[in-house]
C-alpha atoms as a PDB file:
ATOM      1  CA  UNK A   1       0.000   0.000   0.000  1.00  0.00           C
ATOM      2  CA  UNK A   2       1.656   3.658  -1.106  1.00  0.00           C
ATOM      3  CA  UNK A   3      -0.361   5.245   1.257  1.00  0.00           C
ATOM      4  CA  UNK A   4       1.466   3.577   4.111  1.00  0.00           C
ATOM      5  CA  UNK A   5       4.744   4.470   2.975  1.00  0.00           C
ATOM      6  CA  UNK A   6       6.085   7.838   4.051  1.00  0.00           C
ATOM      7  CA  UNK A   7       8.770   9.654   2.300  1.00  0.00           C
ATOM      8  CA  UNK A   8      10.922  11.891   3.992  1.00  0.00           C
ATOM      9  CA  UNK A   9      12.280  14.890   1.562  1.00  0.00           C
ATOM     10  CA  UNK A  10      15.419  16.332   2.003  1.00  0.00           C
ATOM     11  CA  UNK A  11      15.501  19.830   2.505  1.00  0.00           C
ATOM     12  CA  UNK A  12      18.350  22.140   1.210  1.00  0.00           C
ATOM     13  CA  UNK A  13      19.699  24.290   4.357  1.00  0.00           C
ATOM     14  CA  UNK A  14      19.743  28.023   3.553  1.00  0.00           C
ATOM     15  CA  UNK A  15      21.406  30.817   5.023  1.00  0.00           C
ATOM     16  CA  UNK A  16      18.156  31.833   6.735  1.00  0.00           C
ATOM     17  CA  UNK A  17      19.175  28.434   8.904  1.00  0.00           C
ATOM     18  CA  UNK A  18      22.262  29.706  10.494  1.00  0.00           C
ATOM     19  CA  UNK A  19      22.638  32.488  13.389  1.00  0.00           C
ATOM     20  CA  UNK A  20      26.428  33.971  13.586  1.00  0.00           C
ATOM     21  CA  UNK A  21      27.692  35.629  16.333  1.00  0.00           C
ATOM     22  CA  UNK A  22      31.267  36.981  15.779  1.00  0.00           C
ATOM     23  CA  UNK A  23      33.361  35.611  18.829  1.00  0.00           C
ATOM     24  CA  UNK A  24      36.975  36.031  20.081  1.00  0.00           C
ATOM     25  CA  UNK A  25      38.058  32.881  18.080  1.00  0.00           C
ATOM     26  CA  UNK A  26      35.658  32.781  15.012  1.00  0.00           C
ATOM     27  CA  UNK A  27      32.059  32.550  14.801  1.00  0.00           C
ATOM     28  CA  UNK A  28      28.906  31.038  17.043  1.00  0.00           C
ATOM     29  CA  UNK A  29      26.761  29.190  14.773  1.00  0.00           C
ATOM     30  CA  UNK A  30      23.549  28.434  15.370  1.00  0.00           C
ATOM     31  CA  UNK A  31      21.900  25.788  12.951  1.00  0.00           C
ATOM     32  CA  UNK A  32      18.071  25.179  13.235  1.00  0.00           C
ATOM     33  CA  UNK A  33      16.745  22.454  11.175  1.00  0.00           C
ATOM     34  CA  UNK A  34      13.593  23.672   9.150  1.00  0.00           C
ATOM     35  CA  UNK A  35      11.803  20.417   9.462  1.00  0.00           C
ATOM     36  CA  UNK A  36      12.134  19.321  12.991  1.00  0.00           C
ATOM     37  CA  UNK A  37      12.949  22.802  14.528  1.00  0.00           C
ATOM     38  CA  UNK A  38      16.176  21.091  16.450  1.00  0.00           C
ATOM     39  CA  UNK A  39      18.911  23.617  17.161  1.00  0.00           C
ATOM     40  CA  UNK A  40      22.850  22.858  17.363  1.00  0.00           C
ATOM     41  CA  UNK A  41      25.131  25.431  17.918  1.00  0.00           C
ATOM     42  CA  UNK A  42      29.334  25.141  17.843  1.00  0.00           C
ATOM     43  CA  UNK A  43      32.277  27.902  17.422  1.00  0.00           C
ATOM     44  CA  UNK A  44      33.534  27.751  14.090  1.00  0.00           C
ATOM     45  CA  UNK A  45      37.307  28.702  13.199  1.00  0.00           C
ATOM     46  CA  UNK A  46      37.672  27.611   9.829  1.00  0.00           C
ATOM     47  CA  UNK A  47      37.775  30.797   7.814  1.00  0.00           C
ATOM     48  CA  UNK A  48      37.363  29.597   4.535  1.00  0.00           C
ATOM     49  CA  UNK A  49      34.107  27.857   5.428  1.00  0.00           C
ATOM     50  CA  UNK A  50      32.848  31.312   6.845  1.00  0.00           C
ATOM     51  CA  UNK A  51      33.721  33.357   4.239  1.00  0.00           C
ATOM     52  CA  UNK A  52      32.338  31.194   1.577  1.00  0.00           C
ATOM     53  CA  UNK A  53      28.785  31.033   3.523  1.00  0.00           C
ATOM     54  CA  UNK A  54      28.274  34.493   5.430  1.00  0.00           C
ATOM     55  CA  UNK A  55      30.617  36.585   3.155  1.00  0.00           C
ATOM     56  CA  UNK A  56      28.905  35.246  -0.378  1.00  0.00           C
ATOM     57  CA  UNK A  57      25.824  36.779  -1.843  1.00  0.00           C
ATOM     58  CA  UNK A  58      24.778  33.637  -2.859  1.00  0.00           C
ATOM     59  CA  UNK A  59      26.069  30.526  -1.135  1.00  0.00           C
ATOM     60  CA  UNK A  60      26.196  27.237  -2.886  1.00  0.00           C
ATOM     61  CA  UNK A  61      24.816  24.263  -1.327  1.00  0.00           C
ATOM     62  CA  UNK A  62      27.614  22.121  -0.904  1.00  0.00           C
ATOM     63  CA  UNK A  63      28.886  25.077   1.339  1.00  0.00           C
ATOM     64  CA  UNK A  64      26.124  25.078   3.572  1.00  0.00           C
ATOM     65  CA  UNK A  65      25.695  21.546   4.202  1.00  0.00           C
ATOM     66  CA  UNK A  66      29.453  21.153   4.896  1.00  0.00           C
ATOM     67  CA  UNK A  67      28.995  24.136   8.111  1.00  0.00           C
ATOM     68  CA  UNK A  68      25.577  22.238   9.092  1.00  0.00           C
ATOM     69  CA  UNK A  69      27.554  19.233   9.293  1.00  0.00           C
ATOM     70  CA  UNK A  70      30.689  21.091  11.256  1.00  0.00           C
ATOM     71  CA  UNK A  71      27.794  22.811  13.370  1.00  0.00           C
ATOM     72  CA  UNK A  72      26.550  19.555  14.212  1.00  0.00           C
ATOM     73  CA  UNK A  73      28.816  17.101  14.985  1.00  0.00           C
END
């Protein structure tokens, strides 16, 4: 039966799913996940991962997956 079967969609994060705070050492970043409304939050140092997510006008998806996974784990 299809209607028993439940497909969970991935979601692309966006930029609208991080909170930075500008610390000592790097950046606070808060990711909330848009479909479960979970927060995790971690200092991040790397600078090349910051400045190609908050400094870009547009950042590409790869990016932002790759700072939701160093926000998370």
């Amino acid at each position: 039966m299809l209607e028993d079967i439940y497909v969970m969609k991935t979601i692309k994060p966006t930029l609208e799913d991080f909170k930075f705070r500008k610390k000592q050492e790097g950046y606070h970043v808060t990711y909330t996940s848009p479909v479960t409304l979970k927060s995790w939050s971690n200092v991040i140092k790397n600078k090349h991962l910051i400045k190609d997510t908050i400094e870009s006008r547009k950042p590409m998806t790869h990016r932002l997956e790759d700072l939701k996974r160093t926000v998370k784990f």
